[in-house]
PDB file of N, CA and C in Angstrom:
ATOM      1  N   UNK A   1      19.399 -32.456  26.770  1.00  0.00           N
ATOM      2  CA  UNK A   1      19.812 -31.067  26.909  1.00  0.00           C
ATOM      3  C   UNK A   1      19.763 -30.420  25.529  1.00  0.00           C
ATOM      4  N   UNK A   2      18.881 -29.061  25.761  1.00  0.00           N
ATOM      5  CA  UNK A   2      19.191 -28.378  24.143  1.00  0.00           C
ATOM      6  C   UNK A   2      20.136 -27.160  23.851  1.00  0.00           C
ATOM      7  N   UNK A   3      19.973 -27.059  22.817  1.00  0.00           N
ATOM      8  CA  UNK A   3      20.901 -26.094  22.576  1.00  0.00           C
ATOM      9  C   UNK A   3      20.640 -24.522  22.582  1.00  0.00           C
ATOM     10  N   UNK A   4      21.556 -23.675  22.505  1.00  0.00           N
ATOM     11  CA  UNK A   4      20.503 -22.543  22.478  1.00  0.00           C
ATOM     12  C   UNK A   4      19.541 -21.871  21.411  1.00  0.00           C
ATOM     13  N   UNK A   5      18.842 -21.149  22.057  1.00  0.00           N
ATOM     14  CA  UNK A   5      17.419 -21.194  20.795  1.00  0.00           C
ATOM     15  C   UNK A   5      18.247 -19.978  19.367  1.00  0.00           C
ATOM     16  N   UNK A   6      17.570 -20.267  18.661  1.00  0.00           N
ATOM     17  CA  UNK A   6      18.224 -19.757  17.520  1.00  0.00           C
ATOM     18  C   UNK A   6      16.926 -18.952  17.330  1.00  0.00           C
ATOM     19  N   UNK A   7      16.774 -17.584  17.183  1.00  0.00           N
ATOM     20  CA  UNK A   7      15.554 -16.493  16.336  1.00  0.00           C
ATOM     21  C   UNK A   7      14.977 -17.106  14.921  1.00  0.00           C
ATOM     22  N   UNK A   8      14.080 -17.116  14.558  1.00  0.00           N
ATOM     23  CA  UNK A   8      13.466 -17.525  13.486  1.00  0.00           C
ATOM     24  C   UNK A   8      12.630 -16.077  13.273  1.00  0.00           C
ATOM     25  N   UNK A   9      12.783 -15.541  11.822  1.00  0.00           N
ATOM     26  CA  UNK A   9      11.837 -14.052  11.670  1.00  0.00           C
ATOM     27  C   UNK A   9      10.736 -15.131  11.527  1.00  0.00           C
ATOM     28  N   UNK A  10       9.608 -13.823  12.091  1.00  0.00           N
ATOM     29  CA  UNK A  10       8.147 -14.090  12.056  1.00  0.00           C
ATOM     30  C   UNK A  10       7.612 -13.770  10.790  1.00  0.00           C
ATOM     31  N   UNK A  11       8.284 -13.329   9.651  1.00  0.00           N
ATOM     32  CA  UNK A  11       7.385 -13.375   8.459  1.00  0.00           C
ATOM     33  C   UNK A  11       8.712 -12.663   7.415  1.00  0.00           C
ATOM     34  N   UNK A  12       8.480 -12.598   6.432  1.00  0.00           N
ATOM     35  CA  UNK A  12       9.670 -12.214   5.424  1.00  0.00           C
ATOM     36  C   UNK A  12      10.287 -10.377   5.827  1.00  0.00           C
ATOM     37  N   UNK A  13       8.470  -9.623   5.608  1.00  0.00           N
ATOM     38  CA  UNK A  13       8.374  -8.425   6.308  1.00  0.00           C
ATOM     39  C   UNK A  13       9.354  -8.007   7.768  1.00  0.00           C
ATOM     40  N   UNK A  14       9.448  -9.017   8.447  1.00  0.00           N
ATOM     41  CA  UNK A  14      10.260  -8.737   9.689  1.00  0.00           C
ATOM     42  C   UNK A  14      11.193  -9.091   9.449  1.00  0.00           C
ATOM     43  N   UNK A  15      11.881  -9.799   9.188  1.00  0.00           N
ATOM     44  CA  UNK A  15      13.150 -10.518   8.218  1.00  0.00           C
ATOM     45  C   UNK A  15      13.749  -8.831   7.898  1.00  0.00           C
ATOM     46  N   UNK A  16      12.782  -8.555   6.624  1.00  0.00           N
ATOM     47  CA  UNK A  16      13.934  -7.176   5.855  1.00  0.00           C
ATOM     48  C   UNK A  16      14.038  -6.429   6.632  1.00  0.00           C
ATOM     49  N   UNK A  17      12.818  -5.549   7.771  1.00  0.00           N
ATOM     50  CA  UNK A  17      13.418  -4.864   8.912  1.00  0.00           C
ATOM     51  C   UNK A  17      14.491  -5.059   9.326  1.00  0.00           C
ATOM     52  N   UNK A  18      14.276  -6.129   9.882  1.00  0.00           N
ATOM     53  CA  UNK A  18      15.631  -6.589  11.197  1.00  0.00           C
ATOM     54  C   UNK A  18      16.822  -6.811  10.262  1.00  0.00           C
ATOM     55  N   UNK A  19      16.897  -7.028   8.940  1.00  0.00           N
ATOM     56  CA  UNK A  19      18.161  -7.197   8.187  1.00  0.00           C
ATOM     57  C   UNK A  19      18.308  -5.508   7.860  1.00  0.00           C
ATOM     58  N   UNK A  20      17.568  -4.716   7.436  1.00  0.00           N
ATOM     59  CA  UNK A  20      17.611  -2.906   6.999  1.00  0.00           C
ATOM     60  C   UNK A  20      18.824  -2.691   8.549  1.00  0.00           C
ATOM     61  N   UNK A  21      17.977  -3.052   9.762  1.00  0.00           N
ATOM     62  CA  UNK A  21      18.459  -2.212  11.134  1.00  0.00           C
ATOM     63  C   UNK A  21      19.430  -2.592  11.503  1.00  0.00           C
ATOM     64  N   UNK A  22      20.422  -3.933  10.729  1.00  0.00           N
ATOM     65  CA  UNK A  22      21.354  -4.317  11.326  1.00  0.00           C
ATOM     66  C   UNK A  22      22.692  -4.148  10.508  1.00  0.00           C
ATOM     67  N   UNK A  23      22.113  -3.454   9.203  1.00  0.00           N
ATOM     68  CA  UNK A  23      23.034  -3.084   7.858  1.00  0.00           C
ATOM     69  C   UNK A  23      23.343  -1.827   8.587  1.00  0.00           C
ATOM     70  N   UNK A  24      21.967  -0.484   9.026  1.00  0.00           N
ATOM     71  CA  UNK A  24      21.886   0.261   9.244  1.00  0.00           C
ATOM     72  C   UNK A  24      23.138   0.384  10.418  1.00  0.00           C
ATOM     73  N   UNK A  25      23.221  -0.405  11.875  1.00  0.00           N
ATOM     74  CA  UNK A  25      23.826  -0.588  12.555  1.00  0.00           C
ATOM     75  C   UNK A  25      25.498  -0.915  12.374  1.00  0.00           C
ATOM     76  N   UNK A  26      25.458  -1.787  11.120  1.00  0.00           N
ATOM     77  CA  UNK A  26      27.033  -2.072  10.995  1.00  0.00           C
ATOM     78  C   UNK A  26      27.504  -0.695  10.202  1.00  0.00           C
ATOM     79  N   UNK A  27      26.648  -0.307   9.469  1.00  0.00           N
ATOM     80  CA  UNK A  27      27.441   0.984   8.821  1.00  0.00           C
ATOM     81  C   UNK A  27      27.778   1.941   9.514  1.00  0.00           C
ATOM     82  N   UNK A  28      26.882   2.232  10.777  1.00  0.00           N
ATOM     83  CA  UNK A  28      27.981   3.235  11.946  1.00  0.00           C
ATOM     84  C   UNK A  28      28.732   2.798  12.322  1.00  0.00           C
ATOM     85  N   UNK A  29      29.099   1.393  12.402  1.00  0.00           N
ATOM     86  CA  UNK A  29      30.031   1.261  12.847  1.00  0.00           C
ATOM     87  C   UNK A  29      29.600   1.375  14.609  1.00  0.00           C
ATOM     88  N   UNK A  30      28.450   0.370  14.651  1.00  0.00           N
ATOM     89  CA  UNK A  30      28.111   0.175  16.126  1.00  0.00           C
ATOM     90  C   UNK A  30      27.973  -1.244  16.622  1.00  0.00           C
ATOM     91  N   UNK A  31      28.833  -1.854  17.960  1.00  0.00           N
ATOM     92  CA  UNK A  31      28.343  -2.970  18.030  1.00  0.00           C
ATOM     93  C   UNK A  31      27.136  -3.099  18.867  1.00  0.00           C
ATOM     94  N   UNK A  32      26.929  -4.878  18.612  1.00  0.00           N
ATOM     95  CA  UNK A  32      25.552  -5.237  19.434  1.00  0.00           C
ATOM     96  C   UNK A  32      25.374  -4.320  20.761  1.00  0.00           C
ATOM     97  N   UNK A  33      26.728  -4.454  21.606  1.00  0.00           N
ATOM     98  CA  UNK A  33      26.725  -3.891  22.779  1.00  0.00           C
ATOM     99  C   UNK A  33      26.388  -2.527  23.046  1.00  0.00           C
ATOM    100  N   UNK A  34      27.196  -1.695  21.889  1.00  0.00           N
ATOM    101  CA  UNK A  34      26.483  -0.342  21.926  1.00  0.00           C
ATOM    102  C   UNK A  34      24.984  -0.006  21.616  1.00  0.00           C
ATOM    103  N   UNK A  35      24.836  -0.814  20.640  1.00  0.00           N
ATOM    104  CA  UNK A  35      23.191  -0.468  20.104  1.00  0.00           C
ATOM    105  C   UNK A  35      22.104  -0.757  21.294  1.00  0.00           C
ATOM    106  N   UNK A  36      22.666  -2.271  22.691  1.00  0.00           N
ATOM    107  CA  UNK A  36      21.543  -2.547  23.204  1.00  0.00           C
ATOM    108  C   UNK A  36      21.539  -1.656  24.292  1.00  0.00           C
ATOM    109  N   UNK A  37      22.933  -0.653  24.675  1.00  0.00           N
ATOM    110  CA  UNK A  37      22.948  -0.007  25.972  1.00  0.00           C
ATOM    111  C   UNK A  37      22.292   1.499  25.053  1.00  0.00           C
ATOM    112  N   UNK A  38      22.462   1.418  23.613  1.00  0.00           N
ATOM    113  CA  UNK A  38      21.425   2.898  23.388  1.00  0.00           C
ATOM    114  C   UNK A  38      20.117   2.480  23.472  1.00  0.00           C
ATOM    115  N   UNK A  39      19.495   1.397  22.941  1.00  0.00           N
ATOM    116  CA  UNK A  39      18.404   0.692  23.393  1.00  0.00           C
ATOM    117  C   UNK A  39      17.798   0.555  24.892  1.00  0.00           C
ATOM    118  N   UNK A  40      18.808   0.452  25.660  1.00  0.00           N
ATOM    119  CA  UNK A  40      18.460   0.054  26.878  1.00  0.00           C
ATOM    120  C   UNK A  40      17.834  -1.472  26.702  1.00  0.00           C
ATOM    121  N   UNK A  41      18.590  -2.071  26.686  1.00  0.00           N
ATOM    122  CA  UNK A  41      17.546  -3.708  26.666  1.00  0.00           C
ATOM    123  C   UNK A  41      18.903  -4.661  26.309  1.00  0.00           C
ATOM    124  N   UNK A  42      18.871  -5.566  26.101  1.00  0.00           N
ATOM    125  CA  UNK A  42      19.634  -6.413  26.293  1.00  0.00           C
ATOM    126  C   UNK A  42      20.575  -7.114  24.960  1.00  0.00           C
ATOM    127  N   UNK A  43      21.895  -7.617  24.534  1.00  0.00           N
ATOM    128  CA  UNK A  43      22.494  -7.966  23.138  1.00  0.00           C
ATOM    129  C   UNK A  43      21.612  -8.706  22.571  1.00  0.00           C
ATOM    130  N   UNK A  44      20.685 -10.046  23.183  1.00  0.00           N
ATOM    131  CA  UNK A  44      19.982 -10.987  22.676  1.00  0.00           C
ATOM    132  C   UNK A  44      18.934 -10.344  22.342  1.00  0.00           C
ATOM    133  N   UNK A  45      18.201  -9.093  23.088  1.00  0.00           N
ATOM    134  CA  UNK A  45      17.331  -8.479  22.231  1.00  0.00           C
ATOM    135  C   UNK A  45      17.392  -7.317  21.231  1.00  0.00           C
ATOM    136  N   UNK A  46      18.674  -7.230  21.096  1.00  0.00           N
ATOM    137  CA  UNK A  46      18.995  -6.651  19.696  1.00  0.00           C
ATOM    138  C   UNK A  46      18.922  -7.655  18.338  1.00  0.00           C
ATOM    139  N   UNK A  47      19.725  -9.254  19.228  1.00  0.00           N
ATOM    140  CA  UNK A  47      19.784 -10.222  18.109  1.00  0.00           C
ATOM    141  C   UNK A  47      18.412 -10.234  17.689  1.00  0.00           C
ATOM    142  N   UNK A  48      17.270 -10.482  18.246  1.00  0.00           N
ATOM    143  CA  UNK A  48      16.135 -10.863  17.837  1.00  0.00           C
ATOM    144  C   UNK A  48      15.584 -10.122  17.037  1.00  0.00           C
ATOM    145  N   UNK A  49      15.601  -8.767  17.656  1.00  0.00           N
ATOM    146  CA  UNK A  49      15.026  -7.948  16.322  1.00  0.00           C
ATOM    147  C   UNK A  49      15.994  -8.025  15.029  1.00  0.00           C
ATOM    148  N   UNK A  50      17.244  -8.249  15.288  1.00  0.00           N
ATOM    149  CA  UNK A  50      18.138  -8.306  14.113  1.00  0.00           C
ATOM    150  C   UNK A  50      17.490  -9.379  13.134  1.00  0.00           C
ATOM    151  N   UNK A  51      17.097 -10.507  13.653  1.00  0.00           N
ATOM    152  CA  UNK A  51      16.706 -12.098  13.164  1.00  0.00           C
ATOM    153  C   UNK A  51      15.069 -11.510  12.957  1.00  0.00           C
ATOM    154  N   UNK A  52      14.543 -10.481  12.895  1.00  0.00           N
ATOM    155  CA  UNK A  52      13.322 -10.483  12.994  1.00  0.00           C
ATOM    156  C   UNK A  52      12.262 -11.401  13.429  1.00  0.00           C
ATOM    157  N   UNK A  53      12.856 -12.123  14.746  1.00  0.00           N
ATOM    158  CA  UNK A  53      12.278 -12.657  15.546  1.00  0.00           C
ATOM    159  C   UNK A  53      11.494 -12.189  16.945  1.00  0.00           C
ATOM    160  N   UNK A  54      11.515 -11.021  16.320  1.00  0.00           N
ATOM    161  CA  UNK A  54      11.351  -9.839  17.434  1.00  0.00           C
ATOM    162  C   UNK A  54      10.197  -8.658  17.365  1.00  0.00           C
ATOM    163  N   UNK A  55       9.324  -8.325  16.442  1.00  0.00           N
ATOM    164  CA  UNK A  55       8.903  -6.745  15.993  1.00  0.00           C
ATOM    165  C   UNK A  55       8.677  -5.983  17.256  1.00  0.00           C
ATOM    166  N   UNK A  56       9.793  -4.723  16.633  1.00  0.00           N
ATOM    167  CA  UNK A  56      10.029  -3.345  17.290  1.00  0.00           C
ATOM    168  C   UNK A  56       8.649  -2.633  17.803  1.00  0.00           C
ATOM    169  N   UNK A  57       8.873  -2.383  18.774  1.00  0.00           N
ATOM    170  CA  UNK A  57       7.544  -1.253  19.554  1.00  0.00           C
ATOM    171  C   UNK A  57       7.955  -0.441  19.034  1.00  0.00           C
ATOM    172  N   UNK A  58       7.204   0.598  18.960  1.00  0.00           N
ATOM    173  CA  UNK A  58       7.310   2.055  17.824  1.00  0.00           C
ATOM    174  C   UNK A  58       8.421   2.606  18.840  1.00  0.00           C
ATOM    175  N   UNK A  59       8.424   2.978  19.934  1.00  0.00           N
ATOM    176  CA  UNK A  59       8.861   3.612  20.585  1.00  0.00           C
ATOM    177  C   UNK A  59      10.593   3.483  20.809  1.00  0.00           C
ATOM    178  N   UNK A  60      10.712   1.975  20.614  1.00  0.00           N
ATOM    179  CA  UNK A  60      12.331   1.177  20.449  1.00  0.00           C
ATOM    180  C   UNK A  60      12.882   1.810  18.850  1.00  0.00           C
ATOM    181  N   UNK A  61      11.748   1.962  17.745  1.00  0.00           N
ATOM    182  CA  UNK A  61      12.142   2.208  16.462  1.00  0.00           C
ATOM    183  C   UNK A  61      12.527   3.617  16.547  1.00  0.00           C
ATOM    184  N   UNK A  62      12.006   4.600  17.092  1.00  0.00           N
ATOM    185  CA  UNK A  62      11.856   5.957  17.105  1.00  0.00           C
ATOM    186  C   UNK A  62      13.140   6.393  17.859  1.00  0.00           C
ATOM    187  N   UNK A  63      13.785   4.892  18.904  1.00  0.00           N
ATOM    188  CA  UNK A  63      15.129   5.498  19.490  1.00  0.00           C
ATOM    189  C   UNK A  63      16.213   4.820  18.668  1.00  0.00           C
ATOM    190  N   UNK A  64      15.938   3.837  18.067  1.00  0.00           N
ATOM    191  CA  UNK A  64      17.137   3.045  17.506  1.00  0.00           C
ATOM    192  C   UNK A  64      17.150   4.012  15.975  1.00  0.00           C
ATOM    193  N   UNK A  65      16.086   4.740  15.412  1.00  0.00           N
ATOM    194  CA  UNK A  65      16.130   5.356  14.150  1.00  0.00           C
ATOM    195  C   UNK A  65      17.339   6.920  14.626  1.00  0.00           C
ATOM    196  N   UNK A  66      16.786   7.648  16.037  1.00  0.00           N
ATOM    197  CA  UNK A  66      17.370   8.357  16.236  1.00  0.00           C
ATOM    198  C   UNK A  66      19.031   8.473  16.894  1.00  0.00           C
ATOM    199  N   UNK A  67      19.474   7.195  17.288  1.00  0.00           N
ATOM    200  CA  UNK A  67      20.663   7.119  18.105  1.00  0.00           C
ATOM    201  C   UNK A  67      21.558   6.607  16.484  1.00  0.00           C
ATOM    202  N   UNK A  68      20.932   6.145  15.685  1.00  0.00           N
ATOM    203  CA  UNK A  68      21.751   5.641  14.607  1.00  0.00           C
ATOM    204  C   UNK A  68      21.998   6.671  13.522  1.00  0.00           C
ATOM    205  N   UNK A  69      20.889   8.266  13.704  1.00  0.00           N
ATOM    206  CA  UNK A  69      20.991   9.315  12.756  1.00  0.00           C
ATOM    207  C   UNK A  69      20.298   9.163  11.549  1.00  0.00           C
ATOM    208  N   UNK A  70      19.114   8.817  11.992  1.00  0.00           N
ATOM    209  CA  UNK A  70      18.421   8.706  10.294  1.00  0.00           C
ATOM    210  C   UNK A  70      16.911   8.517  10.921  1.00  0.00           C
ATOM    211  N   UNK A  71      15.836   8.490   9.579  1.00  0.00           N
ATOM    212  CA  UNK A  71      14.313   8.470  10.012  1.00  0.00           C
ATOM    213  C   UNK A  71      13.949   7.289  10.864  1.00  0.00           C
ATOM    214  N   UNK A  72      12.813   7.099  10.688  1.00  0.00           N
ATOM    215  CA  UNK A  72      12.098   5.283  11.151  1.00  0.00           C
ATOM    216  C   UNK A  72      12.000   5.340   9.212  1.00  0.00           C
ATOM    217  N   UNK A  73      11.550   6.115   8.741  1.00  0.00           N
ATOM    218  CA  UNK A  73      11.126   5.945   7.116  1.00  0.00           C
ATOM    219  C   UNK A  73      12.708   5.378   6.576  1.00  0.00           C
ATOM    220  N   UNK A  74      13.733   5.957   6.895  1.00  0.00           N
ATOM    221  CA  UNK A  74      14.921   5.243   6.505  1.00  0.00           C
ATOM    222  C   UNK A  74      15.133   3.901   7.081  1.00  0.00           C
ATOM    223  N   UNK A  75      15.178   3.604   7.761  1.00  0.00           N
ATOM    224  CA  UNK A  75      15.502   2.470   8.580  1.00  0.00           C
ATOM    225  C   UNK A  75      14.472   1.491   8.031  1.00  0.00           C
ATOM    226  N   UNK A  76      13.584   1.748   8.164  1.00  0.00           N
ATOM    227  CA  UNK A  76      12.211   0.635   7.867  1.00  0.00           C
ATOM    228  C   UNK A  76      12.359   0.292   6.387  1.00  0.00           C
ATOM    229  N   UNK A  77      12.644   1.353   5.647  1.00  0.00           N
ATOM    230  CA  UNK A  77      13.521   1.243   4.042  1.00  0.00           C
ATOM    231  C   UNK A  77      14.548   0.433   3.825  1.00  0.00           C
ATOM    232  N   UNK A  78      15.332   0.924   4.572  1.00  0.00           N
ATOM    233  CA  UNK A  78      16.859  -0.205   4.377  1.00  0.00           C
ATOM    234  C   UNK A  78      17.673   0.648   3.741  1.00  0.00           C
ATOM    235  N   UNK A  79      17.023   2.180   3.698  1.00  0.00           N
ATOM    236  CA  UNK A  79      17.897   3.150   2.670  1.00  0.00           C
ATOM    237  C   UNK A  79      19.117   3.243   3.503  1.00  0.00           C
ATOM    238  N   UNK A  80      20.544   2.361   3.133  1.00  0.00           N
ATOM    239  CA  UNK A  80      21.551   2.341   3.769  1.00  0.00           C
ATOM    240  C   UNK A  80      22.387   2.527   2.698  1.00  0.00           C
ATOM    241  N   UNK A  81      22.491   2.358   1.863  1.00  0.00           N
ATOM    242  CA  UNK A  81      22.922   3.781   0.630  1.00  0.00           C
ATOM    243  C   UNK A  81      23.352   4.762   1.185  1.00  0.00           C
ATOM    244  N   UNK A  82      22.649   5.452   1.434  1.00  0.00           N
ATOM    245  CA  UNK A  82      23.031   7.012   1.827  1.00  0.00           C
ATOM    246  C   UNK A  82      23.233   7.600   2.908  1.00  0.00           C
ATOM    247  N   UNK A  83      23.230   6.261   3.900  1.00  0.00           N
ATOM    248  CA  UNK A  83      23.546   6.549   5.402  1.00  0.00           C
ATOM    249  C   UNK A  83      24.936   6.406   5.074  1.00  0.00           C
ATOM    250  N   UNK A  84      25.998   7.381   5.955  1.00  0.00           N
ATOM    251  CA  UNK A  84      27.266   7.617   6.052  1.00  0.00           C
ATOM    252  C   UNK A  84      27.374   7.327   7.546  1.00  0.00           C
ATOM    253  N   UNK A  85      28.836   6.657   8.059  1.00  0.00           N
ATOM    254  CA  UNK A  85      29.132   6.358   9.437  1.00  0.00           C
ATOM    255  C   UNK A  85      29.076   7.449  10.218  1.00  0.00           C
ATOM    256  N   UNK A  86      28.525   7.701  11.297  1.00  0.00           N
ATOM    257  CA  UNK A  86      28.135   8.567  12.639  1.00  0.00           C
ATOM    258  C   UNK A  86      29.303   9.172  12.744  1.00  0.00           C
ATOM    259  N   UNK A  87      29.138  10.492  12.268  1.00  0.00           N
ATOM    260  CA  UNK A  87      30.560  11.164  13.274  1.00  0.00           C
ATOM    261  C   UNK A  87      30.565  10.974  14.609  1.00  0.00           C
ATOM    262  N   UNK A  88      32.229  11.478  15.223  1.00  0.00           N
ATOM    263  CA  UNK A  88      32.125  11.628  16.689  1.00  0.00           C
ATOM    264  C   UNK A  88      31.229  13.284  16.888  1.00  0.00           C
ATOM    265  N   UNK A  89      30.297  13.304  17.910  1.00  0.00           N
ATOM    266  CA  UNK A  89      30.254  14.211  18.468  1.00  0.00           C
ATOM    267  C   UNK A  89      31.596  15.406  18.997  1.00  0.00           C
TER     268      UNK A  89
END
């Protein structure tokens, strides 16, 4: 019997993504759960892209850049510097 699978990033490049989007993510102050129901898709496939075991379809980047308040050029940056936590609406 094994254990469960653990994400391995597919290259260093996907690595800093998925580490930028998950800095990006803790600084709003969003969990897995929220990010995968703004995603629409599932916590384990948040983990994966988190683990950059995953690369983002443009179209997942373009909603996870916009539900979090910042570019795809920010996000894909890691510019989390200057991201400030999400007000409430």
């Amino acid at each position: 019997m094994s254990g469960p699978t653990i994400p391995v990033a597919r290259s260093p490049e996907a690595a800093r993504l998925g580490n930028a989007f998950r800095d990006v993510r803790k600084a709003r102050g969003l969990s897995l759960t929220e990010m995968a129901k703004a995603l629409q898709c599932s916590i384990n496939t948040v983990r994966w892209h988190e683990a950059g075991a995953t690369l983002f379809r443009a179209d997942v980047l373009e909603r996870a850049a916009s539900h979090l308040g910042c570019t795809v050029d920010e996000l894909m940056a890691g510019q989390t510097q200057s991201l400030r936590p999400k007000e409430d609406a």
